[in-house]
N, C-alpha and C. Protein backbone atom coordinates (compact mmCIF):
# COMPACT_ATOMS: atom_id res chain seq x y z
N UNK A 1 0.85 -1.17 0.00
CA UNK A 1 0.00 0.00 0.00
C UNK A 1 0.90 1.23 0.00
N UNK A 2 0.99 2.30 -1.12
CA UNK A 2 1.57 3.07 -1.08
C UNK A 2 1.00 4.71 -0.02
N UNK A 3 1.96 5.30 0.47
CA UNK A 3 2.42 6.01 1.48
C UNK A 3 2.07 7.80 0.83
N UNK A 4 1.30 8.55 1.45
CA UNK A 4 1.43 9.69 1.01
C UNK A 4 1.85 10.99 1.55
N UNK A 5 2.05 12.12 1.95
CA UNK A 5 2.09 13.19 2.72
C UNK A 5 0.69 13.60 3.12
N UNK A 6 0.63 14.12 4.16
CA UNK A 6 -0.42 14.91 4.39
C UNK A 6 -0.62 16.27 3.71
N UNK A 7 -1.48 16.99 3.24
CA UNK A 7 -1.50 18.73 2.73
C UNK A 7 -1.37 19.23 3.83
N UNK A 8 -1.84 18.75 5.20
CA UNK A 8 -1.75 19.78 6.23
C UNK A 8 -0.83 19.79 7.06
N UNK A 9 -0.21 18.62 7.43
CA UNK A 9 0.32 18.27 8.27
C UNK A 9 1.90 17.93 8.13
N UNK A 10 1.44 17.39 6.65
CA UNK A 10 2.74 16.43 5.64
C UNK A 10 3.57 15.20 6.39
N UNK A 11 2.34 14.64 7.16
CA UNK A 11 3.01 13.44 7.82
C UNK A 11 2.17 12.04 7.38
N UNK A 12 3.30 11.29 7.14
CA UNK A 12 2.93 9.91 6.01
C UNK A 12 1.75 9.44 6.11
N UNK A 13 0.50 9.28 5.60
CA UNK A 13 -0.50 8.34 5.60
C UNK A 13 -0.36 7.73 4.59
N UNK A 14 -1.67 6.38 4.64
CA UNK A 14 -2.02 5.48 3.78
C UNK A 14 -2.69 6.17 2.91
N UNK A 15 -2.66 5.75 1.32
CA UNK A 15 -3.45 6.73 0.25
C UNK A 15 -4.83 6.06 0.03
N UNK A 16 -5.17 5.31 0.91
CA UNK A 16 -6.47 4.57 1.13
C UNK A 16 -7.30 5.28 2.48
N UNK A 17 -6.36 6.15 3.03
CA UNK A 17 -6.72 6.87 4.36
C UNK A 17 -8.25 8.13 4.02
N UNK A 18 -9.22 8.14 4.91
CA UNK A 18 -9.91 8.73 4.97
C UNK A 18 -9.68 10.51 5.44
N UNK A 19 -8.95 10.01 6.78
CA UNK A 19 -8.28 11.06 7.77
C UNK A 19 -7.06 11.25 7.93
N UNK A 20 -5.97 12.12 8.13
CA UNK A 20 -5.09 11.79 8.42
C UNK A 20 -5.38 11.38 10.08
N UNK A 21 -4.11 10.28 10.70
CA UNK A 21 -4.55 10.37 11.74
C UNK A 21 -3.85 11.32 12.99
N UNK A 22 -2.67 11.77 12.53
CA UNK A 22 -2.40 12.86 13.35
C UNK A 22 -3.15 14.82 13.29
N UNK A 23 -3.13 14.96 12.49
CA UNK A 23 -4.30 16.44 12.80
C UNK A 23 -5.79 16.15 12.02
N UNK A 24 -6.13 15.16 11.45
CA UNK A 24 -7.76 14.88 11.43
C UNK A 24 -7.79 15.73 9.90
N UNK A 25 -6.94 16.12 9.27
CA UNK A 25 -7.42 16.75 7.94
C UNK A 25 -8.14 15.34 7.10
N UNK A 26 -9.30 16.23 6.06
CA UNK A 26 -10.00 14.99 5.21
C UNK A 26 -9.02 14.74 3.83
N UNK A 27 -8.51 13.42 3.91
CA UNK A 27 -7.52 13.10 2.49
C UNK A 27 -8.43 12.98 1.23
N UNK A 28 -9.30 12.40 1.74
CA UNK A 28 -10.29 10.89 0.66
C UNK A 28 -12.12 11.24 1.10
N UNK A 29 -12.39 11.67 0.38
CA UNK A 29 -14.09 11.68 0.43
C UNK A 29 -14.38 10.74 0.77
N UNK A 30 -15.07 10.31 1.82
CA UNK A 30 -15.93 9.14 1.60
C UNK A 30 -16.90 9.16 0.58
N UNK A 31 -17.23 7.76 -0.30
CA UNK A 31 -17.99 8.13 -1.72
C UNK A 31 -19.24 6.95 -0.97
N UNK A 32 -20.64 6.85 -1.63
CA UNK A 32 -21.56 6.11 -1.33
C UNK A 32 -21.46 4.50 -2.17
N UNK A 33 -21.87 3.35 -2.23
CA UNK A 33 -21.73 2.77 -3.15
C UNK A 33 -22.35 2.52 -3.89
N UNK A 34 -23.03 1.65 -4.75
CA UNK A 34 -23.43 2.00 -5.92
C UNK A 34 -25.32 1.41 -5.26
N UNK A 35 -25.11 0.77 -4.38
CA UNK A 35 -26.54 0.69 -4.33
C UNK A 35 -26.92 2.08 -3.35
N UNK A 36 -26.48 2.34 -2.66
CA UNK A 36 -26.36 3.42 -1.85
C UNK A 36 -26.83 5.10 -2.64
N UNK A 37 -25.87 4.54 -3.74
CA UNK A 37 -26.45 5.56 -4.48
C UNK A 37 -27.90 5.53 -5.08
N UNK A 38 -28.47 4.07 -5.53
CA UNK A 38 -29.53 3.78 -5.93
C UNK A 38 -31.34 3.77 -5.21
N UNK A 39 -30.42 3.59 -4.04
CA UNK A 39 -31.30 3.78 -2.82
C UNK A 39 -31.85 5.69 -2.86
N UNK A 40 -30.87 5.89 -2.49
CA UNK A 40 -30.70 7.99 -2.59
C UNK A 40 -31.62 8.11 -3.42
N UNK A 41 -31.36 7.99 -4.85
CA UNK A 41 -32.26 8.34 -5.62
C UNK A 41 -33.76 7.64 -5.84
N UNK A 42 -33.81 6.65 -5.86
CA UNK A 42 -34.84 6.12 -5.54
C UNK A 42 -35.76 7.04 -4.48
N UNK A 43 -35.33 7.46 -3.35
CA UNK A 43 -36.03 8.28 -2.01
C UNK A 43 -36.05 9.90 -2.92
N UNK A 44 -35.17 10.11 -3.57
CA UNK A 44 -35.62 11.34 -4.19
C UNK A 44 -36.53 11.21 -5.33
N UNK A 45 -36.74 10.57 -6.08
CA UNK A 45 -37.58 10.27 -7.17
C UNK A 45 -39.22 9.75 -6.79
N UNK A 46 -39.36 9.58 -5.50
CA UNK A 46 -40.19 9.06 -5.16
C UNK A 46 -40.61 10.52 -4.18
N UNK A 47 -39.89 11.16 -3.83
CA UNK A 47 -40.75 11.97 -3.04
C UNK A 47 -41.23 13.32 -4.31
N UNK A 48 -40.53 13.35 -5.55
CA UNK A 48 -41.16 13.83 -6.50
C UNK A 48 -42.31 13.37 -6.80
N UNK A 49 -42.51 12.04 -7.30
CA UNK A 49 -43.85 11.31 -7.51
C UNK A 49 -45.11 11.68 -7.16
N UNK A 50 -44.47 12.13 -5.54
CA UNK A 50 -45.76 11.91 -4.58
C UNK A 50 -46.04 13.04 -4.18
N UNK A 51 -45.25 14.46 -4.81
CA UNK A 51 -45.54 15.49 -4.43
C UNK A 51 -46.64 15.95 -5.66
N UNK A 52 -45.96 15.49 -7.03
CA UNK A 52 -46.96 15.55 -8.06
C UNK A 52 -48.37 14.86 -7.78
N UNK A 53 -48.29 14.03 -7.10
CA UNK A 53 -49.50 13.39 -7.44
C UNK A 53 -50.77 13.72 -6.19
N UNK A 54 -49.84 14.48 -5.49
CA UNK A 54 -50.62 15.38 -4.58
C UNK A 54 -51.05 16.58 -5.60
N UNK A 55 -50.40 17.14 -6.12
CA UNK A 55 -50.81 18.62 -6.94
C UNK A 55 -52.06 18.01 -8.07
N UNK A 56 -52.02 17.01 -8.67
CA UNK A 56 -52.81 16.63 -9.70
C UNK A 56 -54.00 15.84 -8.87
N UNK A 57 -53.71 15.14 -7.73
CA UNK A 57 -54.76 15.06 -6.87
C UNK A 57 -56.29 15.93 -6.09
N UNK A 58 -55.40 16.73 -5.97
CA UNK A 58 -55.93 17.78 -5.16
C UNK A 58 -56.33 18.22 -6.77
N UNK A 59 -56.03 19.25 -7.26
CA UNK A 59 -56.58 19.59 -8.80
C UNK A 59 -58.35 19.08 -9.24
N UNK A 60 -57.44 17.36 -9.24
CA UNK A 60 -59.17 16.37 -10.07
C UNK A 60 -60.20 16.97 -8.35
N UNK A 61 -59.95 16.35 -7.22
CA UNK A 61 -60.83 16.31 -6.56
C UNK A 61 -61.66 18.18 -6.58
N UNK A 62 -60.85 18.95 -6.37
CA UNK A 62 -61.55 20.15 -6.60
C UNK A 62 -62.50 20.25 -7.95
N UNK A 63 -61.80 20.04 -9.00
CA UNK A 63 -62.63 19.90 -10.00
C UNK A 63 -63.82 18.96 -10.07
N UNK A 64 -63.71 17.95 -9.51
CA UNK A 64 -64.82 16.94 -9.25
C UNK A 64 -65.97 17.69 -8.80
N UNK A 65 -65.11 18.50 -7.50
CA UNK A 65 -66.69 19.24 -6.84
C UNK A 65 -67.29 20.46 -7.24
N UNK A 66 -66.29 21.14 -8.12
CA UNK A 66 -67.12 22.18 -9.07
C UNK A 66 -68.31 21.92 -9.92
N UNK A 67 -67.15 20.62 -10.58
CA UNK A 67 -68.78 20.22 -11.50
C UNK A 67 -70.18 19.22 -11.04
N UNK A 68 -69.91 19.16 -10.11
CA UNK A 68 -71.03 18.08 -8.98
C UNK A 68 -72.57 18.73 -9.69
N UNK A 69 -73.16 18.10 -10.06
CA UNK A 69 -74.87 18.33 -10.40
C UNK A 69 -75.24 18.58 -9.18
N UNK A 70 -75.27 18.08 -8.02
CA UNK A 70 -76.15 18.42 -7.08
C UNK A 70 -74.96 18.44 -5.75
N UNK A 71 -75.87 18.90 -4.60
CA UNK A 71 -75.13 19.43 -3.72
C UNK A 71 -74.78 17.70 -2.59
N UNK A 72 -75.32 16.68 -2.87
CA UNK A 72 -74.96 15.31 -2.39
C UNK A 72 -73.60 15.12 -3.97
N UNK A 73 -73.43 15.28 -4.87
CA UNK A 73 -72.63 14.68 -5.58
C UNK A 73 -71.51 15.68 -4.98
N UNK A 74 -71.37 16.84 -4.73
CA UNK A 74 -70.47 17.59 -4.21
C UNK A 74 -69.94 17.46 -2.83
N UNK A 75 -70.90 16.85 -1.97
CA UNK A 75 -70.31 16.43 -0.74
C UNK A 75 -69.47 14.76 -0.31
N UNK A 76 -70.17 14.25 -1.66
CA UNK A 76 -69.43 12.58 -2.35
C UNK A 76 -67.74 13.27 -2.67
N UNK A 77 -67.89 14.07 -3.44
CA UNK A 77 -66.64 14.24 -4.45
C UNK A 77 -65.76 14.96 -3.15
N UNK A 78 -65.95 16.01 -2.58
CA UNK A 78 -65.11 16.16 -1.13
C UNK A 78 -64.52 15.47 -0.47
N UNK A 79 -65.75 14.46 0.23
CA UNK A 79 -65.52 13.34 1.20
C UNK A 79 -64.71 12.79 0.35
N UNK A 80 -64.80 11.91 -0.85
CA UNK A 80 -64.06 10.98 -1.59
C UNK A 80 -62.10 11.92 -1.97
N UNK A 81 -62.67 12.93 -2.24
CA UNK A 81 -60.85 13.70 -2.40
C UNK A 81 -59.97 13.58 -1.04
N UNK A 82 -61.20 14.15 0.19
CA UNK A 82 -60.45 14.13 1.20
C UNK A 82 -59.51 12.66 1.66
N UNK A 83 -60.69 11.92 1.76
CA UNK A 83 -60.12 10.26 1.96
C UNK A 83 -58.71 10.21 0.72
N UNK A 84 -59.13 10.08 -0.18
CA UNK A 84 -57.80 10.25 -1.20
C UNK A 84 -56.52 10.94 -0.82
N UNK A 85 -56.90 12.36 -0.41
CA UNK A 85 -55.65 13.10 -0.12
C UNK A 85 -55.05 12.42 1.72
N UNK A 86 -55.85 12.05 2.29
CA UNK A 86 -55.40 11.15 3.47
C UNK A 86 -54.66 9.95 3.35
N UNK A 87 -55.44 9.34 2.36
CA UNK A 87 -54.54 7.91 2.21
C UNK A 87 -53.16 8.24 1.28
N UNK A 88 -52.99 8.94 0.21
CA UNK A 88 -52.11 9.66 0.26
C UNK A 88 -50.60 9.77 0.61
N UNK A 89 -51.53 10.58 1.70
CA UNK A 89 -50.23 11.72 2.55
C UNK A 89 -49.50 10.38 3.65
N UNK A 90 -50.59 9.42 4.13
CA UNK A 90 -50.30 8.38 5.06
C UNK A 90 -49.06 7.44 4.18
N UNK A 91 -50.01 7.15 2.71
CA UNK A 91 -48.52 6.31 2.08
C UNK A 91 -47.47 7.30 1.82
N UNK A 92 -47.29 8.05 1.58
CA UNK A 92 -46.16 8.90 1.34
C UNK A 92 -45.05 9.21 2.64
N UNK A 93 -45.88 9.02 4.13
CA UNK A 93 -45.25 9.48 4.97
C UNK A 93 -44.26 7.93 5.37
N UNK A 94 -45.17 7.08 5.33
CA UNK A 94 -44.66 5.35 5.77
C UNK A 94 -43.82 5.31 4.68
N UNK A 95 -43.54 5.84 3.26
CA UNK A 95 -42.86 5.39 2.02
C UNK A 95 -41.41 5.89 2.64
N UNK A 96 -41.51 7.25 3.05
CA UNK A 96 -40.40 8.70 3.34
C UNK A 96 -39.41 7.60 4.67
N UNK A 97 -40.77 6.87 5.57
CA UNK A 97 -39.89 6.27 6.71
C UNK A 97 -39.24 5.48 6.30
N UNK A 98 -39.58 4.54 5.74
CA UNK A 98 -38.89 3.19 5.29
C UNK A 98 -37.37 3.93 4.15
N UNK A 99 -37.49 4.44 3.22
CA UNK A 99 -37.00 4.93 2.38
C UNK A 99 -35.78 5.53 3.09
N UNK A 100 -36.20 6.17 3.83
CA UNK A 100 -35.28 7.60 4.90
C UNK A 100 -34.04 6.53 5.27
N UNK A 101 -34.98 5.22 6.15
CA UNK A 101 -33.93 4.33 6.70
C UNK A 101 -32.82 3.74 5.89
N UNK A 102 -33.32 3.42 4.60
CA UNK A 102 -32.47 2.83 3.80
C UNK A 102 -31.68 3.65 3.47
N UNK A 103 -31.87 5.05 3.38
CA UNK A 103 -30.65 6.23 2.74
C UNK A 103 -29.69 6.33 3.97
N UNK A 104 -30.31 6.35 5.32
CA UNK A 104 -29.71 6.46 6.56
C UNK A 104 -28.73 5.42 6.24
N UNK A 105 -28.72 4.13 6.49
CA UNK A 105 -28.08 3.13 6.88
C UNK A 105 -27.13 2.94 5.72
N UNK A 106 -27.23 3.03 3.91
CA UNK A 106 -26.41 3.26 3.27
C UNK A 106 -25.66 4.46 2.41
N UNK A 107 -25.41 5.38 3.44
CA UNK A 107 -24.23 6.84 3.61
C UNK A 107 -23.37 5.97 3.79
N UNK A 108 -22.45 6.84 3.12
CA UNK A 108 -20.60 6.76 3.57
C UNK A 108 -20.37 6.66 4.77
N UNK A 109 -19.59 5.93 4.97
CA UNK A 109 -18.87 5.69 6.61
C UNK A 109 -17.18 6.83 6.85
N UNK A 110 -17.69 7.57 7.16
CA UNK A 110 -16.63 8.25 7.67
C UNK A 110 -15.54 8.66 8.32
């Protein structure tokens, strides 16, 4: 394993070294790995999804109750958006937990 200077310190580390270990300067990024990375995005692509599909959600159900013929089809189309925008926000929040954990647990080790 070849041997490097420190920039800060200029005392020998490993070029596999994260830290140096005498003044703590950062040599080497920690990088994520490749599922790690897949995971990440996955939790970002998904909280896009679900933000859209809140905006286009909310949208139909309002529109539903504009055009309601009568004032029971308008209190259907409410009740029915609301339940919608609940169940929703509930999967989106359990998606964010589970998801969160997996981004948590595969970060760089530092």
């Amino acid at each position: 394993m070849a041997m490097i200077n420190c920039p800060e310190c200029n005392e020998e580390v490993s070029e596999s070294a994260i830290k140096c270990p005498k003044c703590g300067f950062t040599i080497n990024e920690p990088k994520r790995s490749l599922f790690g990375k897949i995971i990440k995005w996955t939790f970002i692509i998904f909280n896009i999804i679900m933000l859209l599909w809140v905006f286009t959600g909310g949208g139909a159900a309002s529109n539903a109750v504009a055009t309601a013929g009568s004032d029971a089809e308008a209190a259907g189309a409410a009740i029915g958006g609301a339940l919608g925008m609940g169940m929703l926000f509930v999967m989106w929040v359990i998606g964010d937990i589970i998801l969160g954990l997996f981004v948590l647990f595969t970060r760089p080790k530092s």
